[in-house]
Protein backbone atom coordinates (compact mmCIF):
# COMPACT_ATOMS: atom_id res chain seq x y z
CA UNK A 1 0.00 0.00 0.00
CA UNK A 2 2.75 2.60 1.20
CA UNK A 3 4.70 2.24 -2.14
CA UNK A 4 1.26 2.34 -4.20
CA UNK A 5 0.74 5.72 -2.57
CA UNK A 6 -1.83 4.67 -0.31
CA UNK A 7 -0.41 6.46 2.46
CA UNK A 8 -3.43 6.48 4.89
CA UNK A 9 -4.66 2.64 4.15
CA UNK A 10 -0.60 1.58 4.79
CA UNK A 11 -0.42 3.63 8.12
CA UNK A 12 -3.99 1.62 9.31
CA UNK A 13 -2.31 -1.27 8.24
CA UNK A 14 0.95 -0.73 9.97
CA UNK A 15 -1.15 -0.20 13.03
CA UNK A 16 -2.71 -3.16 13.10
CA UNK A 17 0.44 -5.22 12.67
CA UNK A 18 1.85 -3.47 15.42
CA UNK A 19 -0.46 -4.54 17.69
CA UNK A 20 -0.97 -8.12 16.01
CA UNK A 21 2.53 -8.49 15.68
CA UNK A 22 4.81 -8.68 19.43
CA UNK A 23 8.48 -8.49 17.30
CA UNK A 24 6.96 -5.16 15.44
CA UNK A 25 9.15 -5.87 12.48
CA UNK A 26 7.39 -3.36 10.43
CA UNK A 27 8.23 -0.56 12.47
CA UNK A 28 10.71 1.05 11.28
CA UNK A 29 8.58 1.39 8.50
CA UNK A 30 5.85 2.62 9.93
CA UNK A 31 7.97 5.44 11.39
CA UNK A 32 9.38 6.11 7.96
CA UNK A 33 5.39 6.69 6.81
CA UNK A 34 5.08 9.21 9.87
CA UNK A 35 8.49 10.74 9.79
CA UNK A 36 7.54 11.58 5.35
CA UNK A 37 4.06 12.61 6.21
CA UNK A 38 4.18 14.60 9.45
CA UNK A 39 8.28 15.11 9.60
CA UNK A 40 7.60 15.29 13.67
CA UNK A 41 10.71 13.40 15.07
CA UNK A 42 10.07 13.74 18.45
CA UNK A 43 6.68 12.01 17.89
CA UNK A 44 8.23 9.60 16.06
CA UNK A 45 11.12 8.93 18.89
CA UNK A 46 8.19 9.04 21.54
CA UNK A 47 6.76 6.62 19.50
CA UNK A 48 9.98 3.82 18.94
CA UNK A 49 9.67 4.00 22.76
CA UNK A 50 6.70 1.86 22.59
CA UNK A 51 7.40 -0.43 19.99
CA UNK A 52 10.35 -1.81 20.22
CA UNK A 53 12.07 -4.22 17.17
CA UNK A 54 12.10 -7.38 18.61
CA UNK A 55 12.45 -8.80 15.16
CA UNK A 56 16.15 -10.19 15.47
CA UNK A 57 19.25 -10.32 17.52
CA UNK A 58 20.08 -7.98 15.57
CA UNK A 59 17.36 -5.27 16.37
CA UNK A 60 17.19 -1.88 15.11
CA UNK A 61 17.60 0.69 18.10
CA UNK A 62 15.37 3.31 16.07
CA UNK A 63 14.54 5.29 19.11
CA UNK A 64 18.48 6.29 19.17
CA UNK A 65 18.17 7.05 15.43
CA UNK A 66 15.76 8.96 15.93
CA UNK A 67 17.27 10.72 18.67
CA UNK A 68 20.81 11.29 16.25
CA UNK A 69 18.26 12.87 13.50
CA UNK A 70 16.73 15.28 16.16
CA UNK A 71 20.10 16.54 16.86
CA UNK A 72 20.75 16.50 12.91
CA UNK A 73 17.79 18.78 12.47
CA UNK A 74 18.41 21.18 14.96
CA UNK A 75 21.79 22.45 12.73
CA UNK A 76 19.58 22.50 9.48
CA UNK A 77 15.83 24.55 9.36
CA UNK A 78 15.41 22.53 5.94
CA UNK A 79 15.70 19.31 7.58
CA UNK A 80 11.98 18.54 7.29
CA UNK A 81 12.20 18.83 2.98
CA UNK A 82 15.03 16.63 3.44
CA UNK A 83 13.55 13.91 5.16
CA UNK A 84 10.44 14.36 2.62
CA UNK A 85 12.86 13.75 -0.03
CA UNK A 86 15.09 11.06 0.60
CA UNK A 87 11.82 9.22 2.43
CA UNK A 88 9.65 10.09 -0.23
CA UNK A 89 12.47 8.35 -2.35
CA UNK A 90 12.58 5.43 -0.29
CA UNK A 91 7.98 5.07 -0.11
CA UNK A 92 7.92 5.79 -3.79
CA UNK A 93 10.20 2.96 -4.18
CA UNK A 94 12.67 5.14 -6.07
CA UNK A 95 15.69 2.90 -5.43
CA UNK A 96 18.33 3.69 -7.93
CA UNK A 97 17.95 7.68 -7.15
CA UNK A 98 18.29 6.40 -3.19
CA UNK A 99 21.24 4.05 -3.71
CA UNK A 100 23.45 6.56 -5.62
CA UNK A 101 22.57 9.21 -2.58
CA UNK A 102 23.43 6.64 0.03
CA UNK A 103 26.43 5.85 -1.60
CA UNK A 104 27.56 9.25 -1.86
CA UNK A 105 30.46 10.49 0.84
CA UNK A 106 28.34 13.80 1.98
CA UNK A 107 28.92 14.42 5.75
CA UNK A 108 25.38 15.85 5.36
CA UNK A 109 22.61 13.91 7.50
CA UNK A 110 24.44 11.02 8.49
CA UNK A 111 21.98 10.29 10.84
CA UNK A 112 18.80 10.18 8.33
CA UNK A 113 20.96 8.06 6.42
CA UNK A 114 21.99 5.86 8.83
CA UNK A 115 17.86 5.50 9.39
CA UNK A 116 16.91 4.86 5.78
CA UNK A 117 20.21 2.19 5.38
CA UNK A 118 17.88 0.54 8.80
CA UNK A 119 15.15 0.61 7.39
CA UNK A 120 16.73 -1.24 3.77
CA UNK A 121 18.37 -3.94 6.13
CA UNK A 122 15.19 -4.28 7.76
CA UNK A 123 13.06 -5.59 4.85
């Protein structure tokens, strides 16, 4: 649904597997549909507190992501288009335009892309 642009149905959906669903493998997802449509992090952060990804041993802390791309944003006013952007990328399945800007060397929003490499790995 998300990368049909079926934002709203995806988000009901991603709400139901969080609560159907104890690992909440999905999250990090889910926060990337909040974080592109509402670009509140500290909503988003508030929200990895209560679901964490039990998924693996290898668990994606995305609270503490989310925490690194608060502090990311406070240095840059645009940060907001930026997440719409590369997330927008990511939902719209765009994955050759997001691959050559993950690959890139850019000291610019290490943290976001730290968060979108998460949420690859977590598919």
């Amino acid at each position: 649904m998300m990368r049909q642009g079926k934002l709203k149905d995806a988000e009901a959906l991603f709400v139901q597997s969080m609560e159907d669903d104890p690992t909440h493998r999905r999250f990090g997802q889910y926060l990337a549909l909040i974080l592109y449509r509402e670009c509140f992090i500290k909503t988003a952060r508030q929200l990895a507190g209560s679901y964490p990804d039990l998924s693996s041993n290898e668990s994606n802390d995305w609270e503490r992501m989310l925490e690194s791309m608060e502090e990311e944003a406070a240095s840059n006013a645009d940060y907001d288009k930026v997440i719409r952007k590369y997330l927008g990328w990511y939902l719209q399945d765009q994955q050759e335009l997001l691959d050559a800007w993950l690959r890139k060397r850019d000291p610019l929003y290490q943290a976001l892309r730290a968060f979108i490499q998460a949420l690859q790995n977590s598919e």
